[in-house]
N, C-alpha and C. Protein backbone atom coordinates (compact mmCIF):
# COMPACT_ATOMS: atom_id res chain seq x y z
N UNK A 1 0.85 -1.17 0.00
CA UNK A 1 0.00 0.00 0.00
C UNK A 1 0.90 1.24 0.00
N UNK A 2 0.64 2.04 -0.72
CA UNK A 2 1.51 3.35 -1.03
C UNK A 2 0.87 4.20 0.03
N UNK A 3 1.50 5.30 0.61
CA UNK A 3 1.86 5.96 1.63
C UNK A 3 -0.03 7.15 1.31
N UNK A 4 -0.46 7.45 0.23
CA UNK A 4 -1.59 8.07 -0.32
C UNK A 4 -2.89 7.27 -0.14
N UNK A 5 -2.54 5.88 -0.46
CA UNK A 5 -3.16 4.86 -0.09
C UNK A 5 -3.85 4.55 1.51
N UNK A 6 -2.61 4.50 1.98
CA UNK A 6 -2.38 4.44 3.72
C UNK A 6 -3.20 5.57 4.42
N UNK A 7 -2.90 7.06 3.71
CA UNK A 7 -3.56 8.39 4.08
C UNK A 7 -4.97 8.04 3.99
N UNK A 8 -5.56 7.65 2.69
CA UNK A 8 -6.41 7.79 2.31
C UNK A 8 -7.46 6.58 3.56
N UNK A 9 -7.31 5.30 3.99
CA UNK A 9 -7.37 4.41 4.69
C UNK A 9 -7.65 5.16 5.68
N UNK A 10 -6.81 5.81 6.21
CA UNK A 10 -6.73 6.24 7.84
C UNK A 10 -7.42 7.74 8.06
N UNK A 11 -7.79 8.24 7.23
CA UNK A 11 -8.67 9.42 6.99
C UNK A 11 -10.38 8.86 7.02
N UNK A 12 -10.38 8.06 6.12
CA UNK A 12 -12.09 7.31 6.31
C UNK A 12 -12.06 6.74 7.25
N UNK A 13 -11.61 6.07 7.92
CA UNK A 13 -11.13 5.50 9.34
C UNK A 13 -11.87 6.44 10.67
N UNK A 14 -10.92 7.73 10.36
CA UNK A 14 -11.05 8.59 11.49
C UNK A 14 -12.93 9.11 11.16
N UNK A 15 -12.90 9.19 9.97
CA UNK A 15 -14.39 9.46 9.82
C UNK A 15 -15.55 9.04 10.06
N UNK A 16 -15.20 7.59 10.28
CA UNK A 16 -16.44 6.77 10.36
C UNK A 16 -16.92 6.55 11.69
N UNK A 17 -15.67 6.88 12.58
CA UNK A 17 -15.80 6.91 14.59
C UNK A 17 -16.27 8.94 14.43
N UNK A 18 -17.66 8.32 14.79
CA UNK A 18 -18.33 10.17 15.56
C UNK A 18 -17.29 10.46 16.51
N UNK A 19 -17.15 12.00 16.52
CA UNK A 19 -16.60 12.57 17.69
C UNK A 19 -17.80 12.54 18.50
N UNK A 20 -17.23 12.08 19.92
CA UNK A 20 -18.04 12.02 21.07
C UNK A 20 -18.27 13.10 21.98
N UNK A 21 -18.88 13.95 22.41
CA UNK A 21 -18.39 15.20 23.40
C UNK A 21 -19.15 15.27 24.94
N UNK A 22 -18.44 15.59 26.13
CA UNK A 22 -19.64 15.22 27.03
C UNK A 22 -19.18 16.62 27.37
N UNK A 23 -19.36 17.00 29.03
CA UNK A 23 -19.30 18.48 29.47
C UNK A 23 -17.90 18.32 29.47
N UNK A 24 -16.78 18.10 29.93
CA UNK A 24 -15.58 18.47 30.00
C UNK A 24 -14.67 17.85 28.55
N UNK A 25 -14.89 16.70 27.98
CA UNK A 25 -14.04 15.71 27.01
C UNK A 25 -14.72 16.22 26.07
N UNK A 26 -13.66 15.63 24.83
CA UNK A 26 -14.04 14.69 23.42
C UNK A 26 -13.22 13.61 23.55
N UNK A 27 -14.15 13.07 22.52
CA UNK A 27 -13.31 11.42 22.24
C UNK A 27 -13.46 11.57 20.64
N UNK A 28 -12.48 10.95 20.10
CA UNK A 28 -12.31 10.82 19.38
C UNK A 28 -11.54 9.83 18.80
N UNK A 29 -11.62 9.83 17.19
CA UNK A 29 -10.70 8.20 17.09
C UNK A 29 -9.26 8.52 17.02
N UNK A 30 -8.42 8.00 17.59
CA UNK A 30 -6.96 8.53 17.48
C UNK A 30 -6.15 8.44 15.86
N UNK A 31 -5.25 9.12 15.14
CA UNK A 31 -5.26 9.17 13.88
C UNK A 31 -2.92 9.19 14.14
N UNK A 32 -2.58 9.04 12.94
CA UNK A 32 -1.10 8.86 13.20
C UNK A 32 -0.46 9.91 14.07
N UNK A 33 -0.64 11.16 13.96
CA UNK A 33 -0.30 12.16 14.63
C UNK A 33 -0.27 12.18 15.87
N UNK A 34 -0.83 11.67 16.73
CA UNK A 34 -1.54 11.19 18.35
C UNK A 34 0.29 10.02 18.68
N UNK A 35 0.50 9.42 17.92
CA UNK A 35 1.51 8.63 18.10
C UNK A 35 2.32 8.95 19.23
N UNK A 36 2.60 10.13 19.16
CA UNK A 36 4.18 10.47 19.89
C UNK A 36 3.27 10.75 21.53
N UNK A 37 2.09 11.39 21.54
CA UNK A 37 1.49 11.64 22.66
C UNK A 37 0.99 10.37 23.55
N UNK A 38 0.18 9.64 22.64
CA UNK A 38 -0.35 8.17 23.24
C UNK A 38 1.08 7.57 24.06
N UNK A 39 2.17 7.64 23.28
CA UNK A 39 3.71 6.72 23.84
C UNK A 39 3.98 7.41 25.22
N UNK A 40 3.79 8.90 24.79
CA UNK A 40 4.58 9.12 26.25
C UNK A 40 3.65 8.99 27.39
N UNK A 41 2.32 8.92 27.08
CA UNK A 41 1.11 8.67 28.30
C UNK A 41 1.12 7.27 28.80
N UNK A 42 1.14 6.24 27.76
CA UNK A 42 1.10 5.08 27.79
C UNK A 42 2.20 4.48 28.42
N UNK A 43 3.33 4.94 28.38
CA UNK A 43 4.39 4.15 28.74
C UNK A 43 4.92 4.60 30.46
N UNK A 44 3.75 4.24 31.17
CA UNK A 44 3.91 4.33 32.48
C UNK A 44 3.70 2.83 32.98
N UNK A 45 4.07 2.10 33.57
CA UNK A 45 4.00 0.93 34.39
C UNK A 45 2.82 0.97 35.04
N UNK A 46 2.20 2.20 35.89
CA UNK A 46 1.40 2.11 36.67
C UNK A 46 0.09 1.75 35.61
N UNK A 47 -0.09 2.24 34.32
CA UNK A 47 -1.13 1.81 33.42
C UNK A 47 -1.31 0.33 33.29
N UNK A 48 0.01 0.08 32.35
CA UNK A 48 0.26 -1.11 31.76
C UNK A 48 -0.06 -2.10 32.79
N UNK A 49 0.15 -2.39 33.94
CA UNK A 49 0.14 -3.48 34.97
C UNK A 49 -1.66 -3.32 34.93
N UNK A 50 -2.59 -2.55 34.86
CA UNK A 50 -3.80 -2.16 34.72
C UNK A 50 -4.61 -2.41 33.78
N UNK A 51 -4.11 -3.32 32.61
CA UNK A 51 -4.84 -3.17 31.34
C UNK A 51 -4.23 -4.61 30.66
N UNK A 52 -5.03 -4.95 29.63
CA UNK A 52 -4.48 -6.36 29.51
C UNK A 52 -3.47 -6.08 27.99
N UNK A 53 -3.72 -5.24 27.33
CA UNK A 53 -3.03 -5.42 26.29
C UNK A 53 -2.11 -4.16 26.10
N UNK A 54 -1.52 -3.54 26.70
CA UNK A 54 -0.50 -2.38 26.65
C UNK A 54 0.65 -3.19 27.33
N UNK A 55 1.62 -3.11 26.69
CA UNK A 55 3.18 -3.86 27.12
C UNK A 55 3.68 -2.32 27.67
N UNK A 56 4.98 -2.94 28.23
CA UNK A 56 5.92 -2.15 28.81
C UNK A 56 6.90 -2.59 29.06
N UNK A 57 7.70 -1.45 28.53
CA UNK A 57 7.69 -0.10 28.38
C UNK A 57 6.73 -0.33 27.21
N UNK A 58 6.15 0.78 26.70
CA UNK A 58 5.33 1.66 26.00
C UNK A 58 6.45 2.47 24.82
N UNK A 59 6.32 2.00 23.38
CA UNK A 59 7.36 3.02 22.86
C UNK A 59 6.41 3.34 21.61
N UNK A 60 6.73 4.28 20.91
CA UNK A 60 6.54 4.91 19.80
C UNK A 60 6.15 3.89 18.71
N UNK A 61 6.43 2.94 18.47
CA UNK A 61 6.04 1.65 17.54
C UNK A 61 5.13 1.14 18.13
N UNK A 62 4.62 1.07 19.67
CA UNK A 62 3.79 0.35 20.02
C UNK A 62 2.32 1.40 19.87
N UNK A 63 2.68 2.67 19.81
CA UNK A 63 1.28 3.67 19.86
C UNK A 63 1.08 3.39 17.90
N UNK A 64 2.38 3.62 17.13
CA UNK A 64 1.82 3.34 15.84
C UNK A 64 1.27 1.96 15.32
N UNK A 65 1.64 0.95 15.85
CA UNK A 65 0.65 -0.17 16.45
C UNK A 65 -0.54 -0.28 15.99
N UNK A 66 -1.17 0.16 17.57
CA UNK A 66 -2.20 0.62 17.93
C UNK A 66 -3.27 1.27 16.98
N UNK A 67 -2.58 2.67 16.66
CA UNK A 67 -3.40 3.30 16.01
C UNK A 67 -4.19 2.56 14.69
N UNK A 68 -2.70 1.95 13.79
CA UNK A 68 -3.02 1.09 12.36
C UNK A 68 -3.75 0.03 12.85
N UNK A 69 -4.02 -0.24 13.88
CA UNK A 69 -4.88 -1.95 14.26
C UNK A 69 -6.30 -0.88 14.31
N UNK A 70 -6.70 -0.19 14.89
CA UNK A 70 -8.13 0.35 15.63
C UNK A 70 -8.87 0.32 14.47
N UNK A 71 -10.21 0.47 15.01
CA UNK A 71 -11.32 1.23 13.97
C UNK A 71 -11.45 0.68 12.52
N UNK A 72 -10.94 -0.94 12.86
CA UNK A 72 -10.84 -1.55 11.01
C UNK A 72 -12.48 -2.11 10.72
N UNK A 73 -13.08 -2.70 12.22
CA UNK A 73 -14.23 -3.33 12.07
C UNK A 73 -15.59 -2.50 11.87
N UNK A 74 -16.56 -3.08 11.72
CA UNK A 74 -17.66 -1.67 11.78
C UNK A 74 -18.14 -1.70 13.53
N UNK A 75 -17.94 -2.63 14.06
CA UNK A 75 -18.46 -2.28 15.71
C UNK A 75 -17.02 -2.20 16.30
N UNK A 76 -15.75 -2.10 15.52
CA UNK A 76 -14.80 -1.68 16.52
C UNK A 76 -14.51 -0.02 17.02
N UNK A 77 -14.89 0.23 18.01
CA UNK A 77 -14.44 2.15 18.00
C UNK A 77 -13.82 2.48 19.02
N UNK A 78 -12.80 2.81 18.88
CA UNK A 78 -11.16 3.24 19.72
C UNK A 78 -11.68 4.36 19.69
N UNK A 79 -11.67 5.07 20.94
CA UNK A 79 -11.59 6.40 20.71
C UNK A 79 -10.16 6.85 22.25
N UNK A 80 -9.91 8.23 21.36
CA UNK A 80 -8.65 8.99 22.04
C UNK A 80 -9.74 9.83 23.10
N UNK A 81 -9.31 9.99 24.42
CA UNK A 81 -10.14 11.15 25.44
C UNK A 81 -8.62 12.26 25.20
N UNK A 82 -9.66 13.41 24.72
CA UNK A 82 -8.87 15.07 24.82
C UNK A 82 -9.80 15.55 25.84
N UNK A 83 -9.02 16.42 26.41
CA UNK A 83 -9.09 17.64 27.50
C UNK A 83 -8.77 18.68 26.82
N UNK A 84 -9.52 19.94 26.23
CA UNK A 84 -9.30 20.93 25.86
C UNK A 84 -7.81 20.30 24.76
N UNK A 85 -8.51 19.62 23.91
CA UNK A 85 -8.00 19.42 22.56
C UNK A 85 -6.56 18.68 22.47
N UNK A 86 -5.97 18.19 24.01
CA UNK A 86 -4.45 17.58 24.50
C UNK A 86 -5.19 15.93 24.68
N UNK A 87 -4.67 14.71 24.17
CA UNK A 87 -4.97 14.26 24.42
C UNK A 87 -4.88 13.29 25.70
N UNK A 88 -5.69 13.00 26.68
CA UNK A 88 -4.98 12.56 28.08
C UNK A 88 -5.56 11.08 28.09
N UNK A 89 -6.07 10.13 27.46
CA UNK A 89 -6.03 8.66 27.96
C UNK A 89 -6.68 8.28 26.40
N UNK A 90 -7.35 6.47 26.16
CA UNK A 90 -7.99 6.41 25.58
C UNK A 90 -9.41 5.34 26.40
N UNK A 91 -10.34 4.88 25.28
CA UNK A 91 -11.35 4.80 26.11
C UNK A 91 -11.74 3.44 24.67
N UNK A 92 -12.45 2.25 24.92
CA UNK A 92 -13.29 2.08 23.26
C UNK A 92 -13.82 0.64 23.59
N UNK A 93 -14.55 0.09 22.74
CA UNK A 93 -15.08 -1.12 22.78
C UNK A 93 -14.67 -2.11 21.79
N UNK A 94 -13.96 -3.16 22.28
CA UNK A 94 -13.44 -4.51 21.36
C UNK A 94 -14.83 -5.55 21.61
N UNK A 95 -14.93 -5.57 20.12
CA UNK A 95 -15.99 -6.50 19.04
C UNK A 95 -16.04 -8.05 18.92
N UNK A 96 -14.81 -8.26 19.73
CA UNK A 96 -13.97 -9.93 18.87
C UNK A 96 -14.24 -10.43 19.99
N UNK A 97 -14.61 -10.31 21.21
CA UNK A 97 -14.80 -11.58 22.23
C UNK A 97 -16.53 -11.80 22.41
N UNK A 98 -16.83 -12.12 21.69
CA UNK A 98 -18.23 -12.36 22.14
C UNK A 98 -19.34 -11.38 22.61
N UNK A 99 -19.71 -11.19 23.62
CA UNK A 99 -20.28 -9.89 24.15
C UNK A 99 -19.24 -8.84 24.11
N UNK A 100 -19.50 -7.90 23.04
CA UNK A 100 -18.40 -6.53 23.34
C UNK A 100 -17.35 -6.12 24.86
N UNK A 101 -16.43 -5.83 24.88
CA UNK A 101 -16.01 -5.41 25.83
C UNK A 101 -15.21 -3.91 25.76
N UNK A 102 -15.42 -3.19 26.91
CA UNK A 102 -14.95 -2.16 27.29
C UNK A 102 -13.97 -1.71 28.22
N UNK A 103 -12.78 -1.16 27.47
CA UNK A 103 -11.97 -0.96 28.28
C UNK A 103 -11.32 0.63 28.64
N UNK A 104 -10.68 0.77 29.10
CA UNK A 104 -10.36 2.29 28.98
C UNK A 104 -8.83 2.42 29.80
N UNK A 105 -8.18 3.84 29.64
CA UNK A 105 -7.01 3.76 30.39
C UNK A 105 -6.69 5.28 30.52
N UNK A 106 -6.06 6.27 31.40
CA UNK A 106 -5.79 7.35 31.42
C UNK A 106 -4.50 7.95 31.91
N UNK A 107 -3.85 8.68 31.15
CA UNK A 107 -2.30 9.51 31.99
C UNK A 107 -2.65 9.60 33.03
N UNK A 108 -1.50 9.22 33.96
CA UNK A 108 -1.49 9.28 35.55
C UNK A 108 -1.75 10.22 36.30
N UNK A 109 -1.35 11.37 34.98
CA UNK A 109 -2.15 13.17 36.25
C UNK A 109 -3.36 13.50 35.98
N UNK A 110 -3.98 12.21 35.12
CA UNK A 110 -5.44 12.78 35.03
C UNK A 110 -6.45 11.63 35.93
N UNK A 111 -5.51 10.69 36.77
CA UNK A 111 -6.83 10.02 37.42
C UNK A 111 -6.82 11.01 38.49
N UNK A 112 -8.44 10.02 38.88
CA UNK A 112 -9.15 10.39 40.32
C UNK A 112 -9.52 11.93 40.27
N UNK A 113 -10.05 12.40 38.71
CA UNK A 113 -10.87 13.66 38.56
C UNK A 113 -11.91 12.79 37.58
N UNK A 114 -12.62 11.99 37.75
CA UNK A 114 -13.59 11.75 37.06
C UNK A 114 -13.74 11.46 35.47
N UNK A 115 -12.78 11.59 35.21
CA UNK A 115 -12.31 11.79 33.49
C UNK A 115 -12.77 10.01 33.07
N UNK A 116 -12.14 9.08 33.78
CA UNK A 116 -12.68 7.68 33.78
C UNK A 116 -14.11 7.31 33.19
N UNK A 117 -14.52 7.97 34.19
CA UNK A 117 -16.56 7.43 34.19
C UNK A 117 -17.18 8.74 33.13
N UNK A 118 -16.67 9.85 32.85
CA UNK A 118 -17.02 10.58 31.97
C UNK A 118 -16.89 10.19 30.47
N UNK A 119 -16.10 9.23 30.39
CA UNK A 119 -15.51 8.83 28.84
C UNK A 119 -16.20 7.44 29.06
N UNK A 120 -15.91 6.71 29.88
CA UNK A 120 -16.65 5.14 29.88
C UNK A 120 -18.09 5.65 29.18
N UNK A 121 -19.01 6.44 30.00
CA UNK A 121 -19.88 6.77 29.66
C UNK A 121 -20.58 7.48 28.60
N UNK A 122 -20.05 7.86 27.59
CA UNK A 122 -19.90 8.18 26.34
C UNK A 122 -19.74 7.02 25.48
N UNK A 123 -18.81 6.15 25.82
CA UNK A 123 -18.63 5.23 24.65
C UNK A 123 -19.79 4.16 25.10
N UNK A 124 -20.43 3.89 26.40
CA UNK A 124 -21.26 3.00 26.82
C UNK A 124 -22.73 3.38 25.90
N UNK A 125 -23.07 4.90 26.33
CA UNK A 125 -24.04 5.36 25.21
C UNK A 125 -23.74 4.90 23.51
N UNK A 126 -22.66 5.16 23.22
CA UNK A 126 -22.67 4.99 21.70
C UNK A 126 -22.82 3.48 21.48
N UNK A 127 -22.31 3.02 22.26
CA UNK A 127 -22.23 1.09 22.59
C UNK A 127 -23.94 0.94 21.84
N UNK A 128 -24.51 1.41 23.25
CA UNK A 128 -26.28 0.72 22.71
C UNK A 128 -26.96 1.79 22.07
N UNK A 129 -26.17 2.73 21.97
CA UNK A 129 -27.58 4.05 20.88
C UNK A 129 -27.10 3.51 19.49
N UNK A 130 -25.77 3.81 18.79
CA UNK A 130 -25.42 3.99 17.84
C UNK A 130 -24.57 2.36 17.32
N UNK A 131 -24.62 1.79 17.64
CA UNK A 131 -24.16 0.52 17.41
C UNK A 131 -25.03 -0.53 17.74
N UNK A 132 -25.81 -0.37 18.55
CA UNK A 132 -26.78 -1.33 19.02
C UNK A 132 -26.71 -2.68 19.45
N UNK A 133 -25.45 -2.34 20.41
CA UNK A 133 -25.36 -3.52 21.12
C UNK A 133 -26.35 -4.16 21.59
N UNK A 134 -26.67 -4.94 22.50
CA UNK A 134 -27.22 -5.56 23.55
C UNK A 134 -27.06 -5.64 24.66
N UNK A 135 -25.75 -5.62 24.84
CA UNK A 135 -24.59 -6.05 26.51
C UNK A 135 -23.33 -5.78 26.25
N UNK A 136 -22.69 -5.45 27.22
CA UNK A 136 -21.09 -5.09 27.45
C UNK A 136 -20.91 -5.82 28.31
N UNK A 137 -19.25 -5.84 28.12
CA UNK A 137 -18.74 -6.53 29.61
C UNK A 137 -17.46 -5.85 29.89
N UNK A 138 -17.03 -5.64 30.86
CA UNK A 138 -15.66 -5.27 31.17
C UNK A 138 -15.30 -6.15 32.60
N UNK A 139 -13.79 -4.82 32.45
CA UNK A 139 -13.22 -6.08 33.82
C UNK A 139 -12.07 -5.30 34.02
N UNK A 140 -11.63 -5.53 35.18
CA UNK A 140 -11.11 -4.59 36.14
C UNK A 140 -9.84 -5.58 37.03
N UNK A 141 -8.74 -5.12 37.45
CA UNK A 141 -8.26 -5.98 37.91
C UNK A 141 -8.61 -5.72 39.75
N UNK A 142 -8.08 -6.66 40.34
CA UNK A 142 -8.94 -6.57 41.91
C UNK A 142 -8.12 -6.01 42.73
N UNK A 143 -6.84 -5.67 41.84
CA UNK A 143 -6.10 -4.55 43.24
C UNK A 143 -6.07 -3.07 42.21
N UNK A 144 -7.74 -3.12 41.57
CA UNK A 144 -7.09 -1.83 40.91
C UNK A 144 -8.83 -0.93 41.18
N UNK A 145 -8.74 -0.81 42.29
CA UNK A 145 -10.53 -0.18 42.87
C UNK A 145 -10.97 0.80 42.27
N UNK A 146 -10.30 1.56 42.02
CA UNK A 146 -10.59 3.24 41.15
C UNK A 146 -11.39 2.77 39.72
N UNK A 147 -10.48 1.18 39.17
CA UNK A 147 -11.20 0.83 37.98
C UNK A 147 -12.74 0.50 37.82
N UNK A 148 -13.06 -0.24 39.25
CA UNK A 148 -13.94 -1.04 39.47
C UNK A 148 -15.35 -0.18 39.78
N UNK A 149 -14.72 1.09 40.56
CA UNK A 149 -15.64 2.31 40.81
C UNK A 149 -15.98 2.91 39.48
N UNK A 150 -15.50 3.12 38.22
CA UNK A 150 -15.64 3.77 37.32
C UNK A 150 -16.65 2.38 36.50
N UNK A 151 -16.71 1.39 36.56
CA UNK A 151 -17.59 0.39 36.16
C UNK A 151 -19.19 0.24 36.78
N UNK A 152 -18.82 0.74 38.25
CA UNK A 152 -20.14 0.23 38.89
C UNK A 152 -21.08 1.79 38.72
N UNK A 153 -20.27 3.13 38.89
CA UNK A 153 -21.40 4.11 38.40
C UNK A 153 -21.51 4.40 37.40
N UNK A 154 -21.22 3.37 36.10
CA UNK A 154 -21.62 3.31 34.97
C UNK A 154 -22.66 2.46 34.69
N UNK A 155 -22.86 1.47 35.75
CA UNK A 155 -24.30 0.90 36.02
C UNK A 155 -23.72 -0.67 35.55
N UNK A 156 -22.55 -1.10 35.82
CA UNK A 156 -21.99 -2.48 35.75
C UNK A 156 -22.55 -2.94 36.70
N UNK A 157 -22.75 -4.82 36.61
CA UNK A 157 -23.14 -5.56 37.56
C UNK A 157 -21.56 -6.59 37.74
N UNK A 158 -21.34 -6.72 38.73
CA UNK A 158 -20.03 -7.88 39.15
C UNK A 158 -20.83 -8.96 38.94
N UNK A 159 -20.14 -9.79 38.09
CA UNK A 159 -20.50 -11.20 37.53
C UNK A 159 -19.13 -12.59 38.13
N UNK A 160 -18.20 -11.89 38.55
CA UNK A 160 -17.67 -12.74 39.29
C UNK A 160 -16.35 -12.63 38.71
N UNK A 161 -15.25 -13.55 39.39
CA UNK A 161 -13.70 -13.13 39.16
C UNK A 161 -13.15 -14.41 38.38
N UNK A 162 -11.90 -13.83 37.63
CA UNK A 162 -11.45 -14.73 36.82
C UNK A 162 -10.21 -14.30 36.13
N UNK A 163 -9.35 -15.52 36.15
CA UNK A 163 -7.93 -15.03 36.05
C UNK A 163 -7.56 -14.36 34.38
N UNK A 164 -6.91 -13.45 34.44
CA UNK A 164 -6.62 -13.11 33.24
C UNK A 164 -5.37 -12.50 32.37
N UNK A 165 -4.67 -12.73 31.73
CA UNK A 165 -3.50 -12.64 31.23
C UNK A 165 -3.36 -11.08 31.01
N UNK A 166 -2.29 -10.74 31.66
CA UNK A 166 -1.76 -9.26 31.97
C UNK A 166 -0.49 -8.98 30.67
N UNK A 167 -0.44 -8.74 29.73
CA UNK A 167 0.84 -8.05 28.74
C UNK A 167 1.76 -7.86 29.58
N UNK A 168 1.90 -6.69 30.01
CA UNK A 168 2.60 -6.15 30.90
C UNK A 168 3.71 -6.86 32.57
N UNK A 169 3.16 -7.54 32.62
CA UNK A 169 3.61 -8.66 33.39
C UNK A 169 3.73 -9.78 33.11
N UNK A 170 3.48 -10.18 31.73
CA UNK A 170 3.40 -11.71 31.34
C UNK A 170 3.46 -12.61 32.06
N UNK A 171 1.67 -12.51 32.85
CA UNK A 171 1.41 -13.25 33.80
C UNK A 171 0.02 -13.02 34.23
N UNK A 172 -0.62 -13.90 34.55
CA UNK A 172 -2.47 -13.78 34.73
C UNK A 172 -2.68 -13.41 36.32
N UNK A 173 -3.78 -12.72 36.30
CA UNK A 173 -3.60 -12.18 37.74
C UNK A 173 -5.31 -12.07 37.49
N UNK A 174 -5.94 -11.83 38.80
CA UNK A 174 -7.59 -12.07 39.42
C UNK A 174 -7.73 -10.79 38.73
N UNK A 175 -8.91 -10.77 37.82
CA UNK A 175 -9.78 -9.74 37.15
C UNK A 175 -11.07 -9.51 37.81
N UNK A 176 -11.61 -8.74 38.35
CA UNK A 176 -13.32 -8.63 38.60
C UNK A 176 -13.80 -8.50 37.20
N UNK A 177 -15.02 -9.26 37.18
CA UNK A 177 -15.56 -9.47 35.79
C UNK A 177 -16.73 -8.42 35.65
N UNK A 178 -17.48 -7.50 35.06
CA UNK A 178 -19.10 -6.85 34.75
C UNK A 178 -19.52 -6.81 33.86
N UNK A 179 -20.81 -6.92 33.70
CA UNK A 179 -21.56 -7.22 32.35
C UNK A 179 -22.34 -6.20 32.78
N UNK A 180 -22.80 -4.93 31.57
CA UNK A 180 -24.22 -4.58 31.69
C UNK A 180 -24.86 -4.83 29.85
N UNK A 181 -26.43 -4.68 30.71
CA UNK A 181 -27.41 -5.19 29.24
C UNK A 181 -28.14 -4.28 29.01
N UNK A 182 -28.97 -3.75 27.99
CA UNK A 182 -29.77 -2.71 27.34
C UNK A 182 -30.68 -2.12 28.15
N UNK A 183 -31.52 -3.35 28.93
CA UNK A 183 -32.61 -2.91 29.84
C UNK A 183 -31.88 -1.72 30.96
N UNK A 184 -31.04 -2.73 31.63
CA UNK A 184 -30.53 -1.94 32.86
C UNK A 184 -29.80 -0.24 32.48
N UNK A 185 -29.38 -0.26 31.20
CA UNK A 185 -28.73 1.15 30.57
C UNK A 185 -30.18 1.99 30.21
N UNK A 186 -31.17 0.99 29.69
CA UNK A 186 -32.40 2.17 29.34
C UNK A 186 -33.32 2.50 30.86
N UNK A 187 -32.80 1.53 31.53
CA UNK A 187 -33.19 1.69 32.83
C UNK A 187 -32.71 2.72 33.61
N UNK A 188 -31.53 3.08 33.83
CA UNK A 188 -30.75 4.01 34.36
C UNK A 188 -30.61 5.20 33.52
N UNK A 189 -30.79 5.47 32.42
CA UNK A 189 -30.62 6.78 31.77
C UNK A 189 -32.18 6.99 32.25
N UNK A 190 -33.15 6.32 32.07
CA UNK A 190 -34.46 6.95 32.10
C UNK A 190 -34.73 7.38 33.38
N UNK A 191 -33.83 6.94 34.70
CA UNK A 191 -33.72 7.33 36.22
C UNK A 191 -32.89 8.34 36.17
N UNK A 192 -32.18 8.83 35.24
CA UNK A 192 -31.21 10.04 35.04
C UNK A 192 -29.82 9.28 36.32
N UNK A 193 -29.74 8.02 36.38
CA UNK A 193 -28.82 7.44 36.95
C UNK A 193 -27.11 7.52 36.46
N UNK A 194 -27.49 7.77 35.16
CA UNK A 194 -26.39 7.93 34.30
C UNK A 194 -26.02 9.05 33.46
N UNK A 195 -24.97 9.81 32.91
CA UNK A 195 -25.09 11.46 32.26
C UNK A 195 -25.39 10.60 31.01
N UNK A 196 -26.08 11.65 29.82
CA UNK A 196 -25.74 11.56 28.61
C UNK A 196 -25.15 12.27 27.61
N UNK A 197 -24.26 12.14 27.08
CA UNK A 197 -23.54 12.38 25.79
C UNK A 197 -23.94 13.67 25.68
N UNK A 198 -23.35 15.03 25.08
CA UNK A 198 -23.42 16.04 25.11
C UNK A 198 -23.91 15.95 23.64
């Protein structure tokens, strides 16, 4: 594929993932340029040990990676979380295990301000508005609580624990497991339990 080719690929790409916007974020789909930013966010240990598929160290080949893998499927959507247009974590839903799953991850000076459950919750909406899922599932590891909190006031149910292979440690370690389903999301937006999408 010639380099115009490649442009051309990764331009419809970025087009076909809506920008997402809530009161403080956008999300968006991350595009080659994001490369050098994603590496230096990503390549913290404290993430990687947190997430199942980010290795570490974190380098510049691994964010261009990334980017060329995302957004190939029609229910796959990676999206990048910006803060006033910088980008500070990413957020998205993988298509390939059965019931969708959701994962997310953020630069270390942006946890524990809410940025987590603000972006989960954006892509959870687009999950069953605009894609029309049925059910999600995510999963959290069990010494990682901040994760598990950003799951449950997104209206996750704990479905139970189960070991799971860590990148980053090349080694499986206890995951808390959550599933939520359509009812309980049309259930909770209609209780205003949950924000919606700006």
């Amino acid at each position: 594929m010639t380099f115009s080719q490649e442009a051309f690929v990764e331009t419809r790409r970025e087009h076909s993932i809506p920008a997402l916007k809530t009161e403080r974020l956008v999300l968006r789909a991350p595009c080659r340029a994001d490369a050098k930013v994603i590496a230096r966010l990503a390549d913290d240990r404290r993430i990687a040990v947190n997430t199942v598929r980010i290795p570490h160290p974190y380098g510049l080949n691994d964010a261009e990676q990334y980017i060329a893998s995302v957004n190939r499927q029609n229910d796959d959507a990676a999206f990048l979380i910006t803060l006033d247009g910088a980008p500070i974590g990413a957020c998205g839903i993988d298509p390939r295990v059965g019931v969708p799953e959701i994962g997310y991850w953020l630069g270390v000076a942006y946890w524990g301000q809410g940025y987590a459950t603000e972006a989960a919750r954006a892509v959870i909406d687009h999950a069953f508005g605009a894609l029309q899922h049925e059910a999600l599932q995510a999963g959290a590891r069990v010494s990682n609580p901040a994760s598990r909190r950003v799951l449950e006031k997104c209206g996750f149910q704990w479905t139970g624990v189960q070991l799971t292979r860590i990148r980053a440690i090349n080694s499986a370690a206890p995951t808390d497991r959550f599933r939520l389903d359509r009812r309980l999301w049309e259930s909770l937006r209609s209780w205003g339990k949950v924000s919606r999408v700006a």
